[in-house]
PDB file of N, CA and C in Angstrom:
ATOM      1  N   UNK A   1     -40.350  -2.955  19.046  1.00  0.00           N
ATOM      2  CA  UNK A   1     -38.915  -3.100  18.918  1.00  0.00           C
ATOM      3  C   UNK A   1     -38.253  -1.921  19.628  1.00  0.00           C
ATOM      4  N   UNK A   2     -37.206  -2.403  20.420  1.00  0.00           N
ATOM      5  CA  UNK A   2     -36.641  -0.942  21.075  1.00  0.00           C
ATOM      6  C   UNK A   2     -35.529  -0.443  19.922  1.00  0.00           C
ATOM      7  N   UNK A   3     -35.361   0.970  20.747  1.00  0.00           N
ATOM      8  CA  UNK A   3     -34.942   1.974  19.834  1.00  0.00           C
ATOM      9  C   UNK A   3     -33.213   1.343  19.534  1.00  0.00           C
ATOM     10  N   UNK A   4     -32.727   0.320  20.666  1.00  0.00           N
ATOM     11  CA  UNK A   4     -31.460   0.272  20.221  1.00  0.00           C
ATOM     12  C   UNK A   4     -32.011  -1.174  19.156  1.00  0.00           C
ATOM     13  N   UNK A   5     -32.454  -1.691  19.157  1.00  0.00           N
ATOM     14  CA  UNK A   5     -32.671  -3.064  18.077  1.00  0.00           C
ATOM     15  C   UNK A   5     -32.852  -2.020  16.351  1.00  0.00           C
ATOM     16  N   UNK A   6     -33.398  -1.110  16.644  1.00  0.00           N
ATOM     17  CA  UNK A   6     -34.254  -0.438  15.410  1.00  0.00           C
ATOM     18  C   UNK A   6     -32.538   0.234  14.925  1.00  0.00           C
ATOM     19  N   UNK A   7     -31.754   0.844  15.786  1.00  0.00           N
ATOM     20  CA  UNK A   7     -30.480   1.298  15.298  1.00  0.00           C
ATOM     21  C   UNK A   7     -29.644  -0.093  14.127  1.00  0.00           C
ATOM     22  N   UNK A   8     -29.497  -0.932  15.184  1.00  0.00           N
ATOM     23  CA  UNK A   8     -28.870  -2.111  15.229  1.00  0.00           C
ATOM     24  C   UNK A   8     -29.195  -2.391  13.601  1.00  0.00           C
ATOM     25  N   UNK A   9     -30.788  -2.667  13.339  1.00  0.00           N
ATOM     26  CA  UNK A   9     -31.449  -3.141  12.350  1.00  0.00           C
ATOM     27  C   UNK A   9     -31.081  -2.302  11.081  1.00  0.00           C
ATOM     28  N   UNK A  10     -31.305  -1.175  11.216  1.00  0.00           N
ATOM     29  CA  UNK A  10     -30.960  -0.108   9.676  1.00  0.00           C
ATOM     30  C   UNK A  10     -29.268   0.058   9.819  1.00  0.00           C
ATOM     31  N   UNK A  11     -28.292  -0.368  10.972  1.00  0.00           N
ATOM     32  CA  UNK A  11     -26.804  -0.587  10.425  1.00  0.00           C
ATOM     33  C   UNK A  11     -26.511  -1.330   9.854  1.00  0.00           C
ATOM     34  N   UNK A  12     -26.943  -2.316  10.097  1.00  0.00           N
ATOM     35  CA  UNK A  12     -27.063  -4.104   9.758  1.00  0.00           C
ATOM     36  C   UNK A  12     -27.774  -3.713   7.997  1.00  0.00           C
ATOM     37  N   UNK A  13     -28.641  -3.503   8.044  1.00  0.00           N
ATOM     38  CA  UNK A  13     -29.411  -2.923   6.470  1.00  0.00           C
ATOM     39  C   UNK A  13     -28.337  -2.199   6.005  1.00  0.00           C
ATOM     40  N   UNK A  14     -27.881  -1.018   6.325  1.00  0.00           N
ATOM     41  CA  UNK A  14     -27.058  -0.002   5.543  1.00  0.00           C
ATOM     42  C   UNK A  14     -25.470  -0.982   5.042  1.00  0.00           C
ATOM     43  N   UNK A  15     -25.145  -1.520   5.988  1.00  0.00           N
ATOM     44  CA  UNK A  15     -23.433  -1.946   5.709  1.00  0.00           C
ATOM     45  C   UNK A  15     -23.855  -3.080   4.842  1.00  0.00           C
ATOM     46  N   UNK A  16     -24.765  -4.044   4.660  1.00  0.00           N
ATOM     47  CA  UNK A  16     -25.426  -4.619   3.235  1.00  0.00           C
ATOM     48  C   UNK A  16     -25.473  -3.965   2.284  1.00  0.00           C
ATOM     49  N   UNK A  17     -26.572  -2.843   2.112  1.00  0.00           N
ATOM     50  CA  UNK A  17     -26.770  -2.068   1.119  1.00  0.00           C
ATOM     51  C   UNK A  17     -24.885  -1.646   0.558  1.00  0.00           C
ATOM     52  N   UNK A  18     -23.876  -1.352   1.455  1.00  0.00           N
ATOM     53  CA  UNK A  18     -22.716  -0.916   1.266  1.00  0.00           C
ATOM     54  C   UNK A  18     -21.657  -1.952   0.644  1.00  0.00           C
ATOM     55  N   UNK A  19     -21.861  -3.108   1.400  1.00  0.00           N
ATOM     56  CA  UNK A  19     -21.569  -4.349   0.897  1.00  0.00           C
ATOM     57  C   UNK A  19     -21.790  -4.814  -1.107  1.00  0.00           C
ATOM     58  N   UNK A  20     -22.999  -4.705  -1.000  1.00  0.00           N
ATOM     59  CA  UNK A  20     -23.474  -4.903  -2.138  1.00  0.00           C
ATOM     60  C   UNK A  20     -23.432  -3.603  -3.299  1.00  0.00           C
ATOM     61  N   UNK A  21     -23.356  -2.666  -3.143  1.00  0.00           N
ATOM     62  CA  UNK A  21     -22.436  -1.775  -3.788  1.00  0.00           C
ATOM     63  C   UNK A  21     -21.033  -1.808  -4.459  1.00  0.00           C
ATOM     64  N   UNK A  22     -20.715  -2.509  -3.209  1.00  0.00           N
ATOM     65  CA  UNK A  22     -19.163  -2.759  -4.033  1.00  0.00           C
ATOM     66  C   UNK A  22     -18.744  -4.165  -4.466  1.00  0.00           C
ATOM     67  N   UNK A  23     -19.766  -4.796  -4.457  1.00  0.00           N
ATOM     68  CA  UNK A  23     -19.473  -5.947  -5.425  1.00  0.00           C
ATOM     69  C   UNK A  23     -20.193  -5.484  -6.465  1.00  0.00           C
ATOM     70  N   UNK A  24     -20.956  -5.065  -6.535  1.00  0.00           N
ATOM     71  CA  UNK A  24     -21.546  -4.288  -7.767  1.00  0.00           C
ATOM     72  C   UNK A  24     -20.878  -3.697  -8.547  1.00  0.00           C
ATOM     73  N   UNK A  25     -20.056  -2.969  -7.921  1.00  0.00           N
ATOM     74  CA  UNK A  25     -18.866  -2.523  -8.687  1.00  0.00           C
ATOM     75  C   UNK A  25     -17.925  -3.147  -9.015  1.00  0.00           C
ATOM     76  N   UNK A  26     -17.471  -3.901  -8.245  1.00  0.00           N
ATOM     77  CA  UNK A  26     -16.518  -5.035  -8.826  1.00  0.00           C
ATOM     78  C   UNK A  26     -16.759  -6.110  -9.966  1.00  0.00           C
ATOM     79  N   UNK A  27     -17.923  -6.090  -9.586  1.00  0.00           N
ATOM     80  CA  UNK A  27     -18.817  -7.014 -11.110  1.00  0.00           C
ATOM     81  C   UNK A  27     -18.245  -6.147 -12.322  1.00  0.00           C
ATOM     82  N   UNK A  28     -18.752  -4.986 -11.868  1.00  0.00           N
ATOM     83  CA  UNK A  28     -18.888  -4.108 -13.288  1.00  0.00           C
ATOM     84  C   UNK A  28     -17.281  -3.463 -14.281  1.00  0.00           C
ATOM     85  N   UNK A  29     -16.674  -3.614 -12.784  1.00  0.00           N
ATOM     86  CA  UNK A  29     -15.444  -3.300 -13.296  1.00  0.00           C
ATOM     87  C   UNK A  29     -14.776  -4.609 -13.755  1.00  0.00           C
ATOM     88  N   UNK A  30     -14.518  -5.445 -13.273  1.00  0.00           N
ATOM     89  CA  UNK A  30     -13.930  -6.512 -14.283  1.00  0.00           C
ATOM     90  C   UNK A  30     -14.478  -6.858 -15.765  1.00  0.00           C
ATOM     91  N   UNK A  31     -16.014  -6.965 -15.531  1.00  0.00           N
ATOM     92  CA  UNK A  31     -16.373  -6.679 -17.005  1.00  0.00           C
ATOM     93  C   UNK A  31     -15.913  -5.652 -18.073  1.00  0.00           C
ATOM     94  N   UNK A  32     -15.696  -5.035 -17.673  1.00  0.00           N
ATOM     95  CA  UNK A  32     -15.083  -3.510 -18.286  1.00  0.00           C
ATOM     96  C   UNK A  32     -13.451  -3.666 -18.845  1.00  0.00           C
ATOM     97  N   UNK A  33     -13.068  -3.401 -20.121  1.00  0.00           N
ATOM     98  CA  UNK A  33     -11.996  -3.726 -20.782  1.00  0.00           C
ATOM     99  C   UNK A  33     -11.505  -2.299 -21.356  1.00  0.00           C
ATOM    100  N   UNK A  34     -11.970  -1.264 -21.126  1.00  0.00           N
ATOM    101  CA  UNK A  34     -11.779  -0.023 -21.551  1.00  0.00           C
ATOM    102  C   UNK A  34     -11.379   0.632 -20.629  1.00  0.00           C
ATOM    103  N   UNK A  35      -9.410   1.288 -20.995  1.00  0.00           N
ATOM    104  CA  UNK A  35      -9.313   1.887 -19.330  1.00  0.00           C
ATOM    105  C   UNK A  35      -9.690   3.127 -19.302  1.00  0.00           C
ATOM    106  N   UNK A  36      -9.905   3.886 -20.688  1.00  0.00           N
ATOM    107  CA  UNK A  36     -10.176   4.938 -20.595  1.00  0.00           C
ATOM    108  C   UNK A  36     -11.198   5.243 -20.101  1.00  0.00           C
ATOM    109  N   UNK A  37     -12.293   4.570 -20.077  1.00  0.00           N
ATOM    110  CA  UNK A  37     -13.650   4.230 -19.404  1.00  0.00           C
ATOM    111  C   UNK A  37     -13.534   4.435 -17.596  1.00  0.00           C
ATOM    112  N   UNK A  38     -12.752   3.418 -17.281  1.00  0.00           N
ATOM    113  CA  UNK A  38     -12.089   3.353 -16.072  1.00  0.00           C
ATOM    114  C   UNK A  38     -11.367   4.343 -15.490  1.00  0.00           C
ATOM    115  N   UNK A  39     -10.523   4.751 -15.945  1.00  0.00           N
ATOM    116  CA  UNK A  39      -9.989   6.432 -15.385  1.00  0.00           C
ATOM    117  C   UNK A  39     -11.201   6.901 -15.309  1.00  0.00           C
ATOM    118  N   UNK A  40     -11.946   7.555 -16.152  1.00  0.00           N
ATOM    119  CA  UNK A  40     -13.051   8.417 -16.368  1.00  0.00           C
ATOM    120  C   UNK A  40     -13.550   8.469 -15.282  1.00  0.00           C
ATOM    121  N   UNK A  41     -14.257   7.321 -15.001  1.00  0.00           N
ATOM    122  CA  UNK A  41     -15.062   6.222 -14.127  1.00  0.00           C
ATOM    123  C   UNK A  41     -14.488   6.557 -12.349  1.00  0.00           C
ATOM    124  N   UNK A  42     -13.071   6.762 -12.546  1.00  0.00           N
ATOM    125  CA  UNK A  42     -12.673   6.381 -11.157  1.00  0.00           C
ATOM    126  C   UNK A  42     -12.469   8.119 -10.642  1.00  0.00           C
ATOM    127  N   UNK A  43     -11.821   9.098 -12.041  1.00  0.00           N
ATOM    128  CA  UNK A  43     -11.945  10.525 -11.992  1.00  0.00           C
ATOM    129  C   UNK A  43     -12.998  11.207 -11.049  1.00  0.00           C
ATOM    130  N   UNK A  44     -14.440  10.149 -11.355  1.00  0.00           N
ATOM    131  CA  UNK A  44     -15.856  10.907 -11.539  1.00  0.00           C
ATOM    132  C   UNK A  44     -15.676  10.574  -9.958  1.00  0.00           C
ATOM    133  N   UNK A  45     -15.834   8.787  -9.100  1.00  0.00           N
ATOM    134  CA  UNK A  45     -15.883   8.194  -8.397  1.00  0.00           C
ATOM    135  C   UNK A  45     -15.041   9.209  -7.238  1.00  0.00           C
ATOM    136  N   UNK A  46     -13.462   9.168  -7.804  1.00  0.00           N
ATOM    137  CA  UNK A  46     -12.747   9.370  -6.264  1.00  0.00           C
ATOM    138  C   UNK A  46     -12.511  11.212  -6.230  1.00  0.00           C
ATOM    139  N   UNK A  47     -12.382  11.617  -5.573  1.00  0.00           N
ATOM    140  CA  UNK A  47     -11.368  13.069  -5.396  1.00  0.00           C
ATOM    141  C   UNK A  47      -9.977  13.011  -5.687  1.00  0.00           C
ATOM    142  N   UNK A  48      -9.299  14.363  -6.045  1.00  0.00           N
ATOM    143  CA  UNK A  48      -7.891  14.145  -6.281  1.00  0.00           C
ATOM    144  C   UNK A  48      -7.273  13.436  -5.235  1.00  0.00           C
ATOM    145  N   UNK A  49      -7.792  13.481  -3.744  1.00  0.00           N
ATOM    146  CA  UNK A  49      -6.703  13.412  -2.941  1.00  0.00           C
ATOM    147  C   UNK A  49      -6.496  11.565  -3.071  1.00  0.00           C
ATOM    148  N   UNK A  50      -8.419  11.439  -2.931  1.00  0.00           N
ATOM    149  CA  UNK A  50      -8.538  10.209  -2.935  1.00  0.00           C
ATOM    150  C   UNK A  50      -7.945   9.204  -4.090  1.00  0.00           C
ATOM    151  N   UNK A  51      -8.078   9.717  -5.242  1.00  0.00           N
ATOM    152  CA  UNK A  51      -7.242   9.092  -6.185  1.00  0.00           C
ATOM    153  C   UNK A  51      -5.499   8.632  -6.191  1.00  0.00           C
ATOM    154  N   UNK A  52      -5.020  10.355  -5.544  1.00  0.00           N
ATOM    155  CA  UNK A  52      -3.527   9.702  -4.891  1.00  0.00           C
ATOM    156  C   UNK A  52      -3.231   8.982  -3.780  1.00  0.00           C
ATOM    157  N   UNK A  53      -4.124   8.592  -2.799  1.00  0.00           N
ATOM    158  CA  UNK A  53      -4.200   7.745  -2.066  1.00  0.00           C
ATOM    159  C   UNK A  53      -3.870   6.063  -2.300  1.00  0.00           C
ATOM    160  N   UNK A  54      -5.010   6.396  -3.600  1.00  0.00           N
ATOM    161  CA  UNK A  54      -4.849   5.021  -4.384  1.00  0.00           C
ATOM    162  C   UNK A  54      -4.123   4.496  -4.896  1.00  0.00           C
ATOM    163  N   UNK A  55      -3.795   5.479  -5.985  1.00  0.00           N
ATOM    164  CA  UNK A  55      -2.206   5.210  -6.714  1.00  0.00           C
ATOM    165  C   UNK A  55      -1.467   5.233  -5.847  1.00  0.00           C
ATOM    166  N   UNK A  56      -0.634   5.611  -4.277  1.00  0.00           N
ATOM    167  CA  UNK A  56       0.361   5.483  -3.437  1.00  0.00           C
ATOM    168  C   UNK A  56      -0.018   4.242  -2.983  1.00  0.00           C
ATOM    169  N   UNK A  57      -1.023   3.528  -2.800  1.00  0.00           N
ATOM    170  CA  UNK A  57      -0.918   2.552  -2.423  1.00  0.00           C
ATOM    171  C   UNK A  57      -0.675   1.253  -3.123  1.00  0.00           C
ATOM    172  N   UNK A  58      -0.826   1.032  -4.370  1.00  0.00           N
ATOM    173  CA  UNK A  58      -0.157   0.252  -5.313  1.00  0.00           C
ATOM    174  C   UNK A  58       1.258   0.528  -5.909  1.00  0.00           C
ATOM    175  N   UNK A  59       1.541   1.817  -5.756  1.00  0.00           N
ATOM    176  CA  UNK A  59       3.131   2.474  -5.524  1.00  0.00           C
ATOM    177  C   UNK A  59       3.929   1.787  -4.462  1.00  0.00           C
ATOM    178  N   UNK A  60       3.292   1.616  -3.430  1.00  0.00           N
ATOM    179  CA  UNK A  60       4.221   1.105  -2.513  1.00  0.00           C
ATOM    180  C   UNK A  60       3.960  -0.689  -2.316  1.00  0.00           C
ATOM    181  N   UNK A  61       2.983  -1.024  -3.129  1.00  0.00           N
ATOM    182  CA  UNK A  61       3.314  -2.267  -3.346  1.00  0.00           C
ATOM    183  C   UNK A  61       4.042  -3.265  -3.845  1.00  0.00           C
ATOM    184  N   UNK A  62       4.408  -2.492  -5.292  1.00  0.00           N
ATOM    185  CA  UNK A  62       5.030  -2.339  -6.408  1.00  0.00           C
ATOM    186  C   UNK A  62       6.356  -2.674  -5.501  1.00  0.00           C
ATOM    187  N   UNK A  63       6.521  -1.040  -5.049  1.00  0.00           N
ATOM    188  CA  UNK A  63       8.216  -0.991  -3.902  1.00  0.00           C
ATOM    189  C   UNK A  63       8.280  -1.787  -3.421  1.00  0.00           C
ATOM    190  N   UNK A  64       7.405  -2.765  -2.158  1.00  0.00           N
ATOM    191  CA  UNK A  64       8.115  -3.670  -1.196  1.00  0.00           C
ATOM    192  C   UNK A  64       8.461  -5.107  -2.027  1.00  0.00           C
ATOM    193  N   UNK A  65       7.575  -5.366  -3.404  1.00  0.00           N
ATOM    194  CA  UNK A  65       7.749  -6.279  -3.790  1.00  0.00           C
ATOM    195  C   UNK A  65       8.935  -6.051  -4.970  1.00  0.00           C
ATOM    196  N   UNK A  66       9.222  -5.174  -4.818  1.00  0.00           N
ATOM    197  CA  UNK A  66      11.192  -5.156  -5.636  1.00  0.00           C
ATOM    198  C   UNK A  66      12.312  -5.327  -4.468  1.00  0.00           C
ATOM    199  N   UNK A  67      11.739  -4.915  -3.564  1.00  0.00           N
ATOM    200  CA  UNK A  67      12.518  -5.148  -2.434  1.00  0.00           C
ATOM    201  C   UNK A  67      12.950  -3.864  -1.764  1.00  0.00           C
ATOM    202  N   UNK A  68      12.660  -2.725  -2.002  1.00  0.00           N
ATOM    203  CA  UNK A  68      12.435  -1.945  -1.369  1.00  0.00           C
ATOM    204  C   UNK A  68      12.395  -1.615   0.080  1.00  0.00           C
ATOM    205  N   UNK A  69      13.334  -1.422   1.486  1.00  0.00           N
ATOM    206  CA  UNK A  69      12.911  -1.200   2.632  1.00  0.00           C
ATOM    207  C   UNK A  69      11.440  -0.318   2.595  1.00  0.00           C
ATOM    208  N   UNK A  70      10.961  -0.376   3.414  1.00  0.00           N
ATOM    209  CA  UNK A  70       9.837   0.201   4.377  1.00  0.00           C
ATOM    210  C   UNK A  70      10.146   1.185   4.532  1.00  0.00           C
ATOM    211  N   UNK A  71      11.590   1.815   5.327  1.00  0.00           N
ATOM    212  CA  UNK A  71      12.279   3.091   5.968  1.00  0.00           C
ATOM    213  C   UNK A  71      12.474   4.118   4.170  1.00  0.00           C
ATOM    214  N   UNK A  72      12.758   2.891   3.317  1.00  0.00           N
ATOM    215  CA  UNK A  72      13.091   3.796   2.112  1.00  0.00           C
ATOM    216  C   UNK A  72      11.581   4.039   1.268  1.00  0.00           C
ATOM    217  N   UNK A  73      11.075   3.329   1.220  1.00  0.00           N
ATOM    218  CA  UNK A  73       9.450   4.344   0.853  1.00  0.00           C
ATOM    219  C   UNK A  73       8.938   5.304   1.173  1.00  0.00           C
ATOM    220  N   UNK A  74       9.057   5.077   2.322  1.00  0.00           N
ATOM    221  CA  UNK A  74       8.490   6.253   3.321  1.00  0.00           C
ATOM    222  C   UNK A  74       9.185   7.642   3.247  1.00  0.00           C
ATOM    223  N   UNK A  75      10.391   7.498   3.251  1.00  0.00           N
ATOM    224  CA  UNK A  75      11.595   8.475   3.060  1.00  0.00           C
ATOM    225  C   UNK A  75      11.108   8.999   1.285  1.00  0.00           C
ATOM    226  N   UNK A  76      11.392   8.655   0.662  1.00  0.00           N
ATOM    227  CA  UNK A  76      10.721   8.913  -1.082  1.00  0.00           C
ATOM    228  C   UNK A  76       9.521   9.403  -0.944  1.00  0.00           C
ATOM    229  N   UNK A  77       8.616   8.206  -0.781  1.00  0.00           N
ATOM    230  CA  UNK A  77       7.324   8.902  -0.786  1.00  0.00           C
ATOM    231  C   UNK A  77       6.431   9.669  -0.235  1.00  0.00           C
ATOM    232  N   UNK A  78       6.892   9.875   1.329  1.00  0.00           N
ATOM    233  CA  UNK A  78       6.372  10.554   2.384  1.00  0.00           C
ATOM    234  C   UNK A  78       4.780   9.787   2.706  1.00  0.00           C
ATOM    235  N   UNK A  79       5.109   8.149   2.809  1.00  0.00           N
ATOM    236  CA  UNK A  79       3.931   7.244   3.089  1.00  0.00           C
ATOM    237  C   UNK A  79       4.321   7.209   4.692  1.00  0.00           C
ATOM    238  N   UNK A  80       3.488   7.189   5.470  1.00  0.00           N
ATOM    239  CA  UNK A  80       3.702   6.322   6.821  1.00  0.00           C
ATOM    240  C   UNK A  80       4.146   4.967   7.536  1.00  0.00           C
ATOM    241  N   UNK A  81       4.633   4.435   8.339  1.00  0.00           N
ATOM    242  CA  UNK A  81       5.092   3.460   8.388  1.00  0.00           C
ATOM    243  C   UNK A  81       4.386   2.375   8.729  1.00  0.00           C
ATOM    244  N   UNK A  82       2.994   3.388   9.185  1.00  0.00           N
ATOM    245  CA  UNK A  82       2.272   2.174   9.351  1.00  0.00           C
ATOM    246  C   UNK A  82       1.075   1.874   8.038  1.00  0.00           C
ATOM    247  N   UNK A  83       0.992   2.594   7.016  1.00  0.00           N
ATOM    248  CA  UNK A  83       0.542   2.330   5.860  1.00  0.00           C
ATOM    249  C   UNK A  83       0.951   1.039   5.114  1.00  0.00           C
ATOM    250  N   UNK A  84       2.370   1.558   5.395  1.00  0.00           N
ATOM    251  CA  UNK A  84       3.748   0.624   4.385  1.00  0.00           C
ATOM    252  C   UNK A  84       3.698  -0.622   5.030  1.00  0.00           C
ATOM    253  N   UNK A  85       3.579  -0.669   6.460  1.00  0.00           N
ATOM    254  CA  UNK A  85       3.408  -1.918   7.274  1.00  0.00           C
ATOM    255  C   UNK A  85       2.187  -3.031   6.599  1.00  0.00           C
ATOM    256  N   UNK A  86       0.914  -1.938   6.594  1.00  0.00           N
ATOM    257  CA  UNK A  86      -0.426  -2.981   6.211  1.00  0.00           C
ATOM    258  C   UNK A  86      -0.062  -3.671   4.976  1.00  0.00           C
ATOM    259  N   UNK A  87       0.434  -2.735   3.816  1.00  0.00           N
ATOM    260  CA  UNK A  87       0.650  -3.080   2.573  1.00  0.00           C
ATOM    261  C   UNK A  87       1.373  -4.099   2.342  1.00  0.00           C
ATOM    262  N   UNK A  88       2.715  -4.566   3.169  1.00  0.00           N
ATOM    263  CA  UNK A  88       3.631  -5.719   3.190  1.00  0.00           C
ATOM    264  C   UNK A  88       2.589  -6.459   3.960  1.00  0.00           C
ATOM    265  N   UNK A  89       2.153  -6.425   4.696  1.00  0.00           N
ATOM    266  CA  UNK A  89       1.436  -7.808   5.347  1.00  0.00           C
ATOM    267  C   UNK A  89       0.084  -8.198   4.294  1.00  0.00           C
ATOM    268  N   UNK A  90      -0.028  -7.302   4.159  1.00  0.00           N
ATOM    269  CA  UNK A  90      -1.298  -7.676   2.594  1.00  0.00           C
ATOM    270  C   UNK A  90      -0.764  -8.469   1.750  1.00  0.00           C
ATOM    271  N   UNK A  91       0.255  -7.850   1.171  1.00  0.00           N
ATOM    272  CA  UNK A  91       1.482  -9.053  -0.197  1.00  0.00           C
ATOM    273  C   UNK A  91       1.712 -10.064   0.630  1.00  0.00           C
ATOM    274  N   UNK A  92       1.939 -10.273   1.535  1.00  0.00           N
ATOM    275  CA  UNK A  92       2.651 -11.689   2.401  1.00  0.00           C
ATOM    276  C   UNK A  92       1.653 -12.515   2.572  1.00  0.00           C
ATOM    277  N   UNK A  93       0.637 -12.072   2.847  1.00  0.00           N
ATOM    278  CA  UNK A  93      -0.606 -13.191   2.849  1.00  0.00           C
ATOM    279  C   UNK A  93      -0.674 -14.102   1.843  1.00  0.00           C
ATOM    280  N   UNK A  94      -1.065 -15.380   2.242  1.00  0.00           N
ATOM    281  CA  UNK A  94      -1.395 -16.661   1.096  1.00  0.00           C
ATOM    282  C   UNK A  94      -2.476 -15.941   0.746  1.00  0.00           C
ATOM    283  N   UNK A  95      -2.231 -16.344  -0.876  1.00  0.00           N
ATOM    284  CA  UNK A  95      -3.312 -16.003  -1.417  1.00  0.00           C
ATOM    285  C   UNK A  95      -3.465 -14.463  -1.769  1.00  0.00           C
ATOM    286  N   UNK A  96      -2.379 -14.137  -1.579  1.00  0.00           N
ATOM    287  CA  UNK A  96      -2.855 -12.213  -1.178  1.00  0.00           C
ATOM    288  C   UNK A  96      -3.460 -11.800  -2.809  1.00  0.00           C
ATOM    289  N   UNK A  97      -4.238 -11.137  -2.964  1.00  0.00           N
ATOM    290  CA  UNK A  97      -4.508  -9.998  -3.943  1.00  0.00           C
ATOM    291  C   UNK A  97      -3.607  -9.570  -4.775  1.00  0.00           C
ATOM    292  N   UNK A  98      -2.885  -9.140  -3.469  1.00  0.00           N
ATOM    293  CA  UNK A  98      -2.039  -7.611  -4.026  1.00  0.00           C
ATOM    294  C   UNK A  98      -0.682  -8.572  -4.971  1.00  0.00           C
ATOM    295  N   UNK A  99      -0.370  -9.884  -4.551  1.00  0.00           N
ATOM    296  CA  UNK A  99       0.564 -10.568  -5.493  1.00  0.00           C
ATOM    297  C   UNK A  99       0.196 -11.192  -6.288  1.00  0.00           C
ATOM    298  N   UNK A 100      -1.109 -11.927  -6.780  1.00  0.00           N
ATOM    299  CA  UNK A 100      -2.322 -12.026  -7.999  1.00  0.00           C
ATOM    300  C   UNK A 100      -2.084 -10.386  -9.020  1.00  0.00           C
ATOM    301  N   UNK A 101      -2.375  -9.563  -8.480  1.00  0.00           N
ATOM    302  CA  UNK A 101      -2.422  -8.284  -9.416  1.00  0.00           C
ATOM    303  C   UNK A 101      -0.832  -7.946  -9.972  1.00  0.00           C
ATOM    304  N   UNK A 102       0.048  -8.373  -8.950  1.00  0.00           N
ATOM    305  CA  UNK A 102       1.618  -8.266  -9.804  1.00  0.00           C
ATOM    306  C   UNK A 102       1.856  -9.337 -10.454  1.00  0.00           C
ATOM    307  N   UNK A 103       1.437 -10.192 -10.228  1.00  0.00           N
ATOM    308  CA  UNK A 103       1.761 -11.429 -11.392  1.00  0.00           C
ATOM    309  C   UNK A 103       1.067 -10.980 -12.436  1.00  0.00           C
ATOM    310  N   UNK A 104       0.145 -10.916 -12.480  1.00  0.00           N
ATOM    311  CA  UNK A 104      -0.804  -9.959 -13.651  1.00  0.00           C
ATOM    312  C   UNK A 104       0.392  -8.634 -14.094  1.00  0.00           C
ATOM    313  N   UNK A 105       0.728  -8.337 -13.751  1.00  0.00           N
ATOM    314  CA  UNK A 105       1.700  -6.943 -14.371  1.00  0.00           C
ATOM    315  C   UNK A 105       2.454  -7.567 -14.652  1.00  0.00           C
ATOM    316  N   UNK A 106       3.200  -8.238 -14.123  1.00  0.00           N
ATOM    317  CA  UNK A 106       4.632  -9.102 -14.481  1.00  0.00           C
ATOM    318  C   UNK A 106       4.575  -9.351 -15.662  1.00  0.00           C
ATOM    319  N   UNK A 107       3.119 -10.076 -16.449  1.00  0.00           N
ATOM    320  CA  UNK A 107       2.896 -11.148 -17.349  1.00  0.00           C
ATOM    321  C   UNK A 107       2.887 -10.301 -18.323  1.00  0.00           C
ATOM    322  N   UNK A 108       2.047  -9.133 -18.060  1.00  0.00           N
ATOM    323  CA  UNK A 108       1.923  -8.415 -18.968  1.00  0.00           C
ATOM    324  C   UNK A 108       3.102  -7.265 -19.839  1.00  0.00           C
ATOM    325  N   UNK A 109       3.949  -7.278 -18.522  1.00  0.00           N
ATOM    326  CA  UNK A 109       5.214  -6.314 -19.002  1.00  0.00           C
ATOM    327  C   UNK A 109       6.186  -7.955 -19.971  1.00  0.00           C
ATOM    328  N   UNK A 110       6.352  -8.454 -19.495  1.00  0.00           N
ATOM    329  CA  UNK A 110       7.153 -10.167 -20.075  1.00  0.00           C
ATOM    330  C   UNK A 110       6.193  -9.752 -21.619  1.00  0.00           C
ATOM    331  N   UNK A 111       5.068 -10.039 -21.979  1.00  0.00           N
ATOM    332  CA  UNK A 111       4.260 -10.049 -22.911  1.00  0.00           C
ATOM    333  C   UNK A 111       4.540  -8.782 -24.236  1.00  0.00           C
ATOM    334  N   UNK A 112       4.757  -7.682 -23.130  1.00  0.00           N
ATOM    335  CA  UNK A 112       5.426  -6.559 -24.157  1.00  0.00           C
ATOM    336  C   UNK A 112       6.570  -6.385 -24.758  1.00  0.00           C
ATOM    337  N   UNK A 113       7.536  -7.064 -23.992  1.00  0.00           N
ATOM    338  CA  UNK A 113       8.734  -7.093 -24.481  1.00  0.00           C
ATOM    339  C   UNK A 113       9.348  -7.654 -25.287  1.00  0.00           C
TER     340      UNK A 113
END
């Protein structure tokens, strides 16, 4: 086997192995009903920075879907425009995720009140 097939072969292996990691995790986290568990969990998992990364990015999801400009997030939050860009085209998608997980909040704030 040449040396570029043998590269090819253990990337192809590794981004599986990477693949399957994070459904692994995703398994594990939906099973999981404890958020304190979950902070803990995500504490251990991400870095500070990486953690505010995270939270800004459901921050500004939150924003475009109240209606929020783009120019005014960015301005508040000091997000980029092309961050804020991906994030609205993510919510706009059929089917998107990111508006599954606010209907999920929606229901749940309606539920508390």
């Amino acid at each position: 086997m040449s040396t570029q097939a043998v590269k090819k072969t253990k990337k192809g292996t590794a981004q599986k192995s990477l693949e399957e990691s994070f459904l692994e995790l995703c398994r594990l986290i939906a099973e999981t009903d404890d958020e304190r568990f979950i902070r803990d969990f995500f504490g251990c998992l991400f870095t500070p920075a990486e953690r505010k990364d995270f939270a800004n990015r459901w921050l500004l999801v939150k924003e475009i879907d109240k209606g929020t400009t783009q120019r005014e997030i960015a301005r508040r939050f000091g997000m980029s425009l092309c961050k804020i860009t991906r994030g609205s085209r993510e919510l706009h998608k059929d089917g998107s995720a990111f508006r599954r997980m606010l209907e999920k909040l929606k229901s749940k704030q309606t539920q508390t009140k």
